[in-house]
C-alpha atoms as a PDB file:
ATOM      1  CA  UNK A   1       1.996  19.758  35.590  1.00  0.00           C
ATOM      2  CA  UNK A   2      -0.202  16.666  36.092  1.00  0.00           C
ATOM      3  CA  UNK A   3       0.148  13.059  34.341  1.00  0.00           C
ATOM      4  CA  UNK A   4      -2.393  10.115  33.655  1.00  0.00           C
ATOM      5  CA  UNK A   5      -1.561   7.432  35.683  1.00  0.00           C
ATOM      6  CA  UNK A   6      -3.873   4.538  34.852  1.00  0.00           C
ATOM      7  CA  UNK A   7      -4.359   3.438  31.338  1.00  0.00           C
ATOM      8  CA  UNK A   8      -7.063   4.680  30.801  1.00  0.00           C
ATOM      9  CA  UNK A   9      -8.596   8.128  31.998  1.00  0.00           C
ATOM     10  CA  UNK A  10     -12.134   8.604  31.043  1.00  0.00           C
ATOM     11  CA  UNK A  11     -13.131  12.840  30.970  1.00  0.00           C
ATOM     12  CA  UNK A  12     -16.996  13.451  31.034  1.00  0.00           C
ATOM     13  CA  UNK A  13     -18.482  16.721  29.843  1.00  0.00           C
ATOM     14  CA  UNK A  14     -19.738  17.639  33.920  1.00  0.00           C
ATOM     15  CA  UNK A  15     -17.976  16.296  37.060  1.00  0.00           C
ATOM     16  CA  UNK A  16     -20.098  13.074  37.093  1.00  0.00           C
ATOM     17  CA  UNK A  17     -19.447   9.563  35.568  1.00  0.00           C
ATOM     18  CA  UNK A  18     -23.427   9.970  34.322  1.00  0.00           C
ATOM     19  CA  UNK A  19     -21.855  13.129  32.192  1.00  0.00           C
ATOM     20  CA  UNK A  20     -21.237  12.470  28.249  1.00  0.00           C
ATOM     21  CA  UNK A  21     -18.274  10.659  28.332  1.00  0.00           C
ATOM     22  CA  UNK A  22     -15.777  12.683  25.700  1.00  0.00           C
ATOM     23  CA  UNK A  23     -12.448  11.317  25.513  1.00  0.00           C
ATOM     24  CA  UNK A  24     -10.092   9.230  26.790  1.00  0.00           C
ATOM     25  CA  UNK A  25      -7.220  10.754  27.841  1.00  0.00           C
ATOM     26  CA  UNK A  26      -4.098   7.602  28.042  1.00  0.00           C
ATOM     27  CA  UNK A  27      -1.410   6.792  30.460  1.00  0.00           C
ATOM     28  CA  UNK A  28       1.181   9.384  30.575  1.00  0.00           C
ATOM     29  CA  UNK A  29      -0.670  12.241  28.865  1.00  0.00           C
ATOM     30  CA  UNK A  30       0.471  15.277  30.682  1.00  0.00           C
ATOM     31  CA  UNK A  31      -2.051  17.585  31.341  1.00  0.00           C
ATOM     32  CA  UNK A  32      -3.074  20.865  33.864  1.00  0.00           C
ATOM     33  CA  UNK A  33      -5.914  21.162  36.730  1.00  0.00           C
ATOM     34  CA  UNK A  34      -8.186  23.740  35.555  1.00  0.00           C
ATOM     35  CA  UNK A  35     -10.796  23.257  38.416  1.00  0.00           C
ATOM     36  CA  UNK A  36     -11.945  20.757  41.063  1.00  0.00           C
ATOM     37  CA  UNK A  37     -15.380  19.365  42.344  1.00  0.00           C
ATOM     38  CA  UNK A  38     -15.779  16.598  44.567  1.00  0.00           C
ATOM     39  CA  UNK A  39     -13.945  13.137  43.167  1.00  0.00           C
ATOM     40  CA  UNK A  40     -13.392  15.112  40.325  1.00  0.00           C
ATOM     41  CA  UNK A  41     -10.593  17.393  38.084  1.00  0.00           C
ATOM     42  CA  UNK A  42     -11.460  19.885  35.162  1.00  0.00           C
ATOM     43  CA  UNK A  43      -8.434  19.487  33.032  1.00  0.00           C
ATOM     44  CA  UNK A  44      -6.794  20.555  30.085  1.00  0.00           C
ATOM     45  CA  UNK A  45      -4.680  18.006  28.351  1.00  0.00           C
ATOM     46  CA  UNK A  46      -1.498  18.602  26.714  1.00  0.00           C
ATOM     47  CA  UNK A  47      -3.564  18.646  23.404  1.00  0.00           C
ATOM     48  CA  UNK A  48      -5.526  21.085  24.374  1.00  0.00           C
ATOM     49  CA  UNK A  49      -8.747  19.022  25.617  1.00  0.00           C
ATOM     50  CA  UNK A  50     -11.011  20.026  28.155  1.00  0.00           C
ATOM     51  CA  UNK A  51     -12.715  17.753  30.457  1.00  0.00           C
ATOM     52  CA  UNK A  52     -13.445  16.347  33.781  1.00  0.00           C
ATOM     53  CA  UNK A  53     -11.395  12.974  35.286  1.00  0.00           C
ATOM     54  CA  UNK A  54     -11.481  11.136  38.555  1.00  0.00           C
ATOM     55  CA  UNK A  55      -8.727  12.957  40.896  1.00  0.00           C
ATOM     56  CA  UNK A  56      -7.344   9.382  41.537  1.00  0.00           C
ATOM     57  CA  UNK A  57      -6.432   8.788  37.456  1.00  0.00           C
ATOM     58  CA  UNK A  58      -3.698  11.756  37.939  1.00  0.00           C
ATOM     59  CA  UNK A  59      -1.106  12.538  39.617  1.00  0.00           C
ATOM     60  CA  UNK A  60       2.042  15.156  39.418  1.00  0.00           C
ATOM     61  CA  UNK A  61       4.091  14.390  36.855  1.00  0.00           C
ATOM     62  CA  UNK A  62       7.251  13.354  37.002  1.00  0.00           C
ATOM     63  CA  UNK A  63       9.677  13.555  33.651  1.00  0.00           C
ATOM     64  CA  UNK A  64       7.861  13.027  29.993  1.00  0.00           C
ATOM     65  CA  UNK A  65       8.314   9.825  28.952  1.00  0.00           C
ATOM     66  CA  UNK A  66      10.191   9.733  25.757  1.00  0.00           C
ATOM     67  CA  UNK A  67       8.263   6.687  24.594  1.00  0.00           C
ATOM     68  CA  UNK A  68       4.790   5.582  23.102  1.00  0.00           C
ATOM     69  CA  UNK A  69       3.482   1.864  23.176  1.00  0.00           C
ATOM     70  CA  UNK A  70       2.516   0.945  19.288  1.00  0.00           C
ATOM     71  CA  UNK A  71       0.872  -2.183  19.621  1.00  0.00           C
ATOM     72  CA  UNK A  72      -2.867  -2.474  20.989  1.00  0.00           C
ATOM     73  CA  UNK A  73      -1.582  -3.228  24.426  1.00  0.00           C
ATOM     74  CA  UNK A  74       1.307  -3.862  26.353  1.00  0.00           C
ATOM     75  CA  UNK A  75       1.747  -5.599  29.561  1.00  0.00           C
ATOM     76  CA  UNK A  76       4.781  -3.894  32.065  1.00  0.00           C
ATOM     77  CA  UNK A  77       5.372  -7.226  33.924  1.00  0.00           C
ATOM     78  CA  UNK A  78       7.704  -7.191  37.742  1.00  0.00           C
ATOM     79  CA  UNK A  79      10.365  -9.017  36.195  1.00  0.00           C
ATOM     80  CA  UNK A  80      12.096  -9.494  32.951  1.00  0.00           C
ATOM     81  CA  UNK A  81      10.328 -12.470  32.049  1.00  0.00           C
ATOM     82  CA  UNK A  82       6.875 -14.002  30.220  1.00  0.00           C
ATOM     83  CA  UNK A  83       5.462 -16.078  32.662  1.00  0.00           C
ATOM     84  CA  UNK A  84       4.568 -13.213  35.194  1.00  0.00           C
ATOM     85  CA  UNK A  85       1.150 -11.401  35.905  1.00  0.00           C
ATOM     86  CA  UNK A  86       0.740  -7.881  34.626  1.00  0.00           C
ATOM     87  CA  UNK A  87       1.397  -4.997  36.936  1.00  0.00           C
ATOM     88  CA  UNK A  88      -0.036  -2.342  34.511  1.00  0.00           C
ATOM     89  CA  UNK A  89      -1.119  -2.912  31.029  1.00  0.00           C
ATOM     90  CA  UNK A  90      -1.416   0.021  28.913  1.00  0.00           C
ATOM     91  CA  UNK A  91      -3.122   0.332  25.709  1.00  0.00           C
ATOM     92  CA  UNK A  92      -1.994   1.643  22.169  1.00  0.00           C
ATOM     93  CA  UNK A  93      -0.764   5.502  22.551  1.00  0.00           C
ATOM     94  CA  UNK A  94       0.715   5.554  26.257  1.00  0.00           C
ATOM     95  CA  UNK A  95       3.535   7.303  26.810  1.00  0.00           C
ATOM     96  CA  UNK A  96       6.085   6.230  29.150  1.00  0.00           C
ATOM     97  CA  UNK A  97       9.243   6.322  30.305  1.00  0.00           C
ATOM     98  CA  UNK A  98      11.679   3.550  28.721  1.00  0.00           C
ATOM     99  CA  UNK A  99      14.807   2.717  29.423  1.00  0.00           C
ATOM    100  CA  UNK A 100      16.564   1.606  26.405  1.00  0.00           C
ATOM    101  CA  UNK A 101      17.799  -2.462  26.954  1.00  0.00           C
ATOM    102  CA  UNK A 102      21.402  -3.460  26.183  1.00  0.00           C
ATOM    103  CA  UNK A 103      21.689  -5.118  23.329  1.00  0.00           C
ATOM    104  CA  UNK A 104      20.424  -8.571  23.004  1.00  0.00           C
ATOM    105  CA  UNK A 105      18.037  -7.691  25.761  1.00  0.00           C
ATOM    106  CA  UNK A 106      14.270  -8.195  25.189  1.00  0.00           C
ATOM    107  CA  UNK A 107      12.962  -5.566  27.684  1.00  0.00           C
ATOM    108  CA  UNK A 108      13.524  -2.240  29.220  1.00  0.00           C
ATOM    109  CA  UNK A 109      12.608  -0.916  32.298  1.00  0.00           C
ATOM    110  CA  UNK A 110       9.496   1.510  32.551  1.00  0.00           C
ATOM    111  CA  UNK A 111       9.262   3.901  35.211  1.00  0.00           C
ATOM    112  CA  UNK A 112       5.614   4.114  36.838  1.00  0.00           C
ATOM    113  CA  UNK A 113       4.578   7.866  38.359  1.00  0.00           C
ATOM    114  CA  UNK A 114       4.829   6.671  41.537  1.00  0.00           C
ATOM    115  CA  UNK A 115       8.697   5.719  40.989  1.00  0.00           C
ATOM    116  CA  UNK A 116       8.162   2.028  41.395  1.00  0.00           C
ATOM    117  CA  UNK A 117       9.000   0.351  38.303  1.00  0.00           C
ATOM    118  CA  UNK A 118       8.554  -2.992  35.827  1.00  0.00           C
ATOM    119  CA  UNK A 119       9.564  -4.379  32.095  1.00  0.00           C
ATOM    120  CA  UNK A 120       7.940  -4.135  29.050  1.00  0.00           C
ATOM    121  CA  UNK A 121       8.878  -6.116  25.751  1.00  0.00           C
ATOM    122  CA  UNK A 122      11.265  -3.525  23.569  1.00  0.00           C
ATOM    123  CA  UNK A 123       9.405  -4.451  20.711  1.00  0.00           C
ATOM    124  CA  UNK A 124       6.035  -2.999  21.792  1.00  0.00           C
ATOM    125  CA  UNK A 125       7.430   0.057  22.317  1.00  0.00           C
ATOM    126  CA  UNK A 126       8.865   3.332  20.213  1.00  0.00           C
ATOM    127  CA  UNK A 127      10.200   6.533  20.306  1.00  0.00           C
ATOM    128  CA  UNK A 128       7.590   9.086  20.700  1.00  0.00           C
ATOM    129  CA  UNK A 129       6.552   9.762  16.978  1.00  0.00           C
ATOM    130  CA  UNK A 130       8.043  12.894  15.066  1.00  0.00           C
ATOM    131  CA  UNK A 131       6.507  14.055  11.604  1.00  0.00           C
ATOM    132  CA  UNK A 132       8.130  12.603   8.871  1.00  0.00           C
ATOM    133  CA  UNK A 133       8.681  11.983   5.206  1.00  0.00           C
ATOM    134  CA  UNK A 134       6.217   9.130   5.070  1.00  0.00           C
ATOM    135  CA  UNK A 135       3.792  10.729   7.396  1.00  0.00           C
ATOM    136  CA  UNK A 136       0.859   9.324   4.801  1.00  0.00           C
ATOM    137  CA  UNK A 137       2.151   6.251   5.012  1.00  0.00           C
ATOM    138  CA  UNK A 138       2.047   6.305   8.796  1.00  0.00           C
ATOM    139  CA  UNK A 139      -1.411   7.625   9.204  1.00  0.00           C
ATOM    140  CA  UNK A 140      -3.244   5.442   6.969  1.00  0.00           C
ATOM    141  CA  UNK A 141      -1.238   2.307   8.391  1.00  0.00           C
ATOM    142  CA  UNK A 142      -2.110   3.850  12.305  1.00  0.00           C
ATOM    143  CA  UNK A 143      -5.834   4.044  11.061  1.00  0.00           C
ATOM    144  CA  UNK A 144      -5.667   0.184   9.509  1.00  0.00           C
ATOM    145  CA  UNK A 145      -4.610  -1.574  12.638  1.00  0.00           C
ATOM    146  CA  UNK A 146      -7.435   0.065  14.577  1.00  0.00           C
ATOM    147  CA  UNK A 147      -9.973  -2.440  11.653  1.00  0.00           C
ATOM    148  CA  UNK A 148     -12.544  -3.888  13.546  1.00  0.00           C
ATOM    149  CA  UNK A 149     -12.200  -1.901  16.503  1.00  0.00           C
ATOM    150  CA  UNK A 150     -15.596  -1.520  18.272  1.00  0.00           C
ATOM    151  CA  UNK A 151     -17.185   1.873  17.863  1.00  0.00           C
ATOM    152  CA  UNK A 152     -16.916   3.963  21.566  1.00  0.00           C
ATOM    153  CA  UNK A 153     -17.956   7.505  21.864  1.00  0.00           C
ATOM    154  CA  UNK A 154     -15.051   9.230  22.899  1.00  0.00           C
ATOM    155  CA  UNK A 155     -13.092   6.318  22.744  1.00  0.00           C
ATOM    156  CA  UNK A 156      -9.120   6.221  21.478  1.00  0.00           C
ATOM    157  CA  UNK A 157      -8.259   2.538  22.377  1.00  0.00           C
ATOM    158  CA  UNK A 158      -8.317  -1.236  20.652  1.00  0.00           C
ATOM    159  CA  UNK A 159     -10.882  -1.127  23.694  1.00  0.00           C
ATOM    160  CA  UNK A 160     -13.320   1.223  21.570  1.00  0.00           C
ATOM    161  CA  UNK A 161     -13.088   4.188  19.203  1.00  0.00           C
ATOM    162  CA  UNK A 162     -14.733   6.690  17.847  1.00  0.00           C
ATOM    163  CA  UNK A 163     -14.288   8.864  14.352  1.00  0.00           C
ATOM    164  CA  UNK A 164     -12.468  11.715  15.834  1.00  0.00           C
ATOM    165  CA  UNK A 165     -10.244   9.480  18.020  1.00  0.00           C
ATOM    166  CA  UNK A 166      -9.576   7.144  15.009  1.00  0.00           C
ATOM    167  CA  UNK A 167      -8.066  10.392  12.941  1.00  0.00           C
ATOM    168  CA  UNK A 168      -6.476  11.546  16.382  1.00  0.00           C
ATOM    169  CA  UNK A 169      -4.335   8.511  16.846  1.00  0.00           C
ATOM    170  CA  UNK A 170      -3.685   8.112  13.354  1.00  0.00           C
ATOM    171  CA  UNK A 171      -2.361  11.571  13.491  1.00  0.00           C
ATOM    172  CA  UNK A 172      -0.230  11.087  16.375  1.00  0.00           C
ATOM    173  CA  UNK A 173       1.672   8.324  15.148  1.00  0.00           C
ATOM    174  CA  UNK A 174       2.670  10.660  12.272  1.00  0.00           C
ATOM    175  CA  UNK A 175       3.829  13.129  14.776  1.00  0.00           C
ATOM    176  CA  UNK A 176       1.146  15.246  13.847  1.00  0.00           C
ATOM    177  CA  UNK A 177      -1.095  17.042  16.338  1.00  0.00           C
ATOM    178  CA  UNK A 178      -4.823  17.661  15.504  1.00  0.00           C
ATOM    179  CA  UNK A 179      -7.907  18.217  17.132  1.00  0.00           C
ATOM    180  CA  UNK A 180      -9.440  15.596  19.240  1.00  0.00           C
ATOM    181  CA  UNK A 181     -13.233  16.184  17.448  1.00  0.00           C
ATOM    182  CA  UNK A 182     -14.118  16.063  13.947  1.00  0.00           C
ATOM    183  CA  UNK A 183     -13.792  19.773  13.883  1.00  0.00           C
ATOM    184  CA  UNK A 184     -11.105  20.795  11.109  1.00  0.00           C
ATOM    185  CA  UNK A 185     -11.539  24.466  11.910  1.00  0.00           C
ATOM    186  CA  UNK A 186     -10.317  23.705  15.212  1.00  0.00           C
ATOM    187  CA  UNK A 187      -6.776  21.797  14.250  1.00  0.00           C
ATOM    188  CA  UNK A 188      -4.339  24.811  13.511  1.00  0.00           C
ATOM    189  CA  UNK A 189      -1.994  21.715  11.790  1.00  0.00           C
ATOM    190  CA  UNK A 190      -4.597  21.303   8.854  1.00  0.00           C
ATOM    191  CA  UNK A 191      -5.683  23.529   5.822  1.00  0.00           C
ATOM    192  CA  UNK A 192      -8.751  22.717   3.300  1.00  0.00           C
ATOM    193  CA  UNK A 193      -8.242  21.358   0.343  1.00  0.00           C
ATOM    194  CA  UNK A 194     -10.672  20.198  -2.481  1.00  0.00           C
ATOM    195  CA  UNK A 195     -11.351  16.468  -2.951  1.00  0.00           C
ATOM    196  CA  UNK A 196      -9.939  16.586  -6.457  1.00  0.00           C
ATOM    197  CA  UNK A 197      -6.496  17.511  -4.290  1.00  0.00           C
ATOM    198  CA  UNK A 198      -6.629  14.971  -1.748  1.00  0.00           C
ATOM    199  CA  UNK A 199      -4.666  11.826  -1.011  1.00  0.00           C
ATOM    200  CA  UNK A 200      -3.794   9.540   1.298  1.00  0.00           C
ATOM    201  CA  UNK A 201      -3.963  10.296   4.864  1.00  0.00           C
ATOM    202  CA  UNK A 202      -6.104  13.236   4.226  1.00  0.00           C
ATOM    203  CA  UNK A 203      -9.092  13.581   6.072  1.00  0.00           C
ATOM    204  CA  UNK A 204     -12.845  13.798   5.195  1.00  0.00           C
ATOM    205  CA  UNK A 205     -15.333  16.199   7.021  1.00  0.00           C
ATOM    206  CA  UNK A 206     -18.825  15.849   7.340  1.00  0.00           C
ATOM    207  CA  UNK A 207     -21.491  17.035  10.440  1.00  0.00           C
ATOM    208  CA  UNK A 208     -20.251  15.378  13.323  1.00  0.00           C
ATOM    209  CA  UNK A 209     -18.086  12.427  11.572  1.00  0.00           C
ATOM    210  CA  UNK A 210     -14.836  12.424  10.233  1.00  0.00           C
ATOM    211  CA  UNK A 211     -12.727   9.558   7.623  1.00  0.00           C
ATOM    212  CA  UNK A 212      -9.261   9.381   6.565  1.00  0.00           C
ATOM    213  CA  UNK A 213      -9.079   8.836   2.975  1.00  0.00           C
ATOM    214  CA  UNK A 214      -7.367   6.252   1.064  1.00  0.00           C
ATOM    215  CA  UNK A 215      -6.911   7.758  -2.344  1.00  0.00           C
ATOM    216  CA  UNK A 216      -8.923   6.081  -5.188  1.00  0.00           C
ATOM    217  CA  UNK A 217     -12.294   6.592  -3.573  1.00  0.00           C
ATOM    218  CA  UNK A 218     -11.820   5.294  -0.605  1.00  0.00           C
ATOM    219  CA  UNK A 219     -11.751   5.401   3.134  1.00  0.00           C
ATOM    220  CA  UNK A 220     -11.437   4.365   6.583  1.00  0.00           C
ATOM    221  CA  UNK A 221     -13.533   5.371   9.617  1.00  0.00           C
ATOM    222  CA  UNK A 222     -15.551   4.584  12.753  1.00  0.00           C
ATOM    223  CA  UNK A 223     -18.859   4.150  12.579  1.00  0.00           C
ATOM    224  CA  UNK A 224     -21.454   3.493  14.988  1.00  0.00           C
ATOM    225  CA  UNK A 225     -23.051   0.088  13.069  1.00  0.00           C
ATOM    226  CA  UNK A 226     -20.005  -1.562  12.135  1.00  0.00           C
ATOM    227  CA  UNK A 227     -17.163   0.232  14.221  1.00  0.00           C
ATOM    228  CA  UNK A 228     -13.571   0.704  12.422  1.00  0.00           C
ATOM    229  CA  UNK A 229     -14.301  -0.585   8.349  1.00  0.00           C
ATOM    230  CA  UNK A 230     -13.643   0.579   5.189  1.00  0.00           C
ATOM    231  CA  UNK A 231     -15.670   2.422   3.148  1.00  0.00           C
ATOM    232  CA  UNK A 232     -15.757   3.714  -0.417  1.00  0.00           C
ATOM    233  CA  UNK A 233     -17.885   6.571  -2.513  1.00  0.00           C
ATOM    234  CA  UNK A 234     -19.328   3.780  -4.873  1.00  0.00           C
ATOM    235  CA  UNK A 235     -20.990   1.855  -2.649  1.00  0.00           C
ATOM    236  CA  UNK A 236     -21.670   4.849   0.147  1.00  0.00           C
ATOM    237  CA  UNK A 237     -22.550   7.962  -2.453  1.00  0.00           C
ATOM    238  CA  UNK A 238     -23.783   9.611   0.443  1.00  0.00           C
ATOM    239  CA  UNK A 239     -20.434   9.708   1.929  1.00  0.00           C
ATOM    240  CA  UNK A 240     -19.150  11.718  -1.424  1.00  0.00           C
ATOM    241  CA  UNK A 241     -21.863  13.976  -1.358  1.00  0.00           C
ATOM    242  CA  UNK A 242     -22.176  15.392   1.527  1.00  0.00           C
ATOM    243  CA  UNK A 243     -18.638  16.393   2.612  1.00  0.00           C
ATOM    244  CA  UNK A 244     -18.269  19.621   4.300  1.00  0.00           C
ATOM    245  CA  UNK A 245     -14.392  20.093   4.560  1.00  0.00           C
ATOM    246  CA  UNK A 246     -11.473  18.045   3.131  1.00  0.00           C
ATOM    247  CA  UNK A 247      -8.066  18.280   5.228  1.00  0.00           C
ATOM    248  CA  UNK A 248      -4.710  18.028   4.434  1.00  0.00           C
ATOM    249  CA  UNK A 249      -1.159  18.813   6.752  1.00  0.00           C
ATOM    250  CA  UNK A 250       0.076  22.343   6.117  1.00  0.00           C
END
């Protein structure tokens, strides 16, 4: 088993960085070498993604980190203190390995792939997300602190995102797993509902785009002319009419 070690791993479609770029695949993702071609690794990530990264964004993994950064980024810093340079700084999503602080303590150690080590604020960090009672609550809050994201094909970071990624993270942070493209025959977690059955944190289908809903009408999504907005069926009928799937968690 493999892990991202940079904060961001960019996989292309062919074993080129001229290739459609298709996802981004964040720091300590665990994933498995499929193939190799020159500067370049066919993966499989450990949700299932295909794709092709540079051979110097992975390495072998040590243990999973039990951790996720929730803000949009987080610097890891050489000592425990503010007024230091970043070593690392890792974006919304990351997993890594923690080490709880004592109490009182404003940081905790994170342990970098390559065993060297630095501190990260504890409250940018938190445990690596399990499904819960609120889930709803989670995913449409997840999908809100992405607003005004710019949009980024393939994209899954404050840096850029696109629809799919948008939903993905959203997901995550519930402790759901879904599919990484607006596909929702492909996520195994989701089953089709009718719109007159959907709420919150549900997700809307349509060819090649994907929203999570609201309730009342309306929606959030990425979008290629304004990036991560709102949206609702009044002023957007087209986005009422031509839904081809509605999903909600099993």
């Amino acid at each position: 088993m493999y892990t991202v070690q940079v904060p961001i791993s960019h996989l292309y479609s062919i074993p080129a960085l001229n290739g459609e770029h298709t996802d981004e695949a964040l720091f300590g993702t665990e994933c498995e070498i499929l193939d190799d071609f020159g500067d370049f690794y066919k993966i499989k990530t450990d949700y299932q993604y295909i794709g092709w990264v540079k051979k110097t964004d992975i390495c072998p993994a040590l243990q999973k980190g039990g951790f996720v950064v929730k803000c949009p980024f987080a610097d890891l810093l050489p000592t425990p203190e503010n007024n230091r340079a970043p070593i690392i700084t890792f974006p919304k999503g990351s997993v890594v390995d923690y080490g709880v602080p004592h109490a009182g303590e404003r940081y905790g150690m994170v342990i970098l792939p390559d065993k060297t080590g630095g501190y990260m604020h504890n409250q940018w960090v938190q445990k690596y997300p399990e499904k819960c009672d609120n889930f709803r609550d989670v995913i449409v809050e997840t999908a809100k602190s992405y607003l005004g994201v710019q949009y980024r094909w393939g994209g899954k970071t404050h840096a850029g995102i696109d629809c799919s990624g948008l939903a993905f993270m959203s997901y995550f942070f519930a402790g759901i797993n879904i599919w990484r493209d607006a596909d929702i025959d492909r996520s195994t977690a989701l089953k089709q509902i009718t719109l007159s059955e959907a709420q919150k944190g549900d997700l809307l289908f349509y060819r090649g785009h994907v929203a999570v809903y609201l309730g009342d009408e309306k929606f959030i999504h990425s979008c290629a002319s304004y990036g991560v907005c709102y949206g609702d069926f009044e002023t957007s009928p087209h986005m009422k009419n031509n839904i081809v799937a509605i999903g909600t968690v099993k």
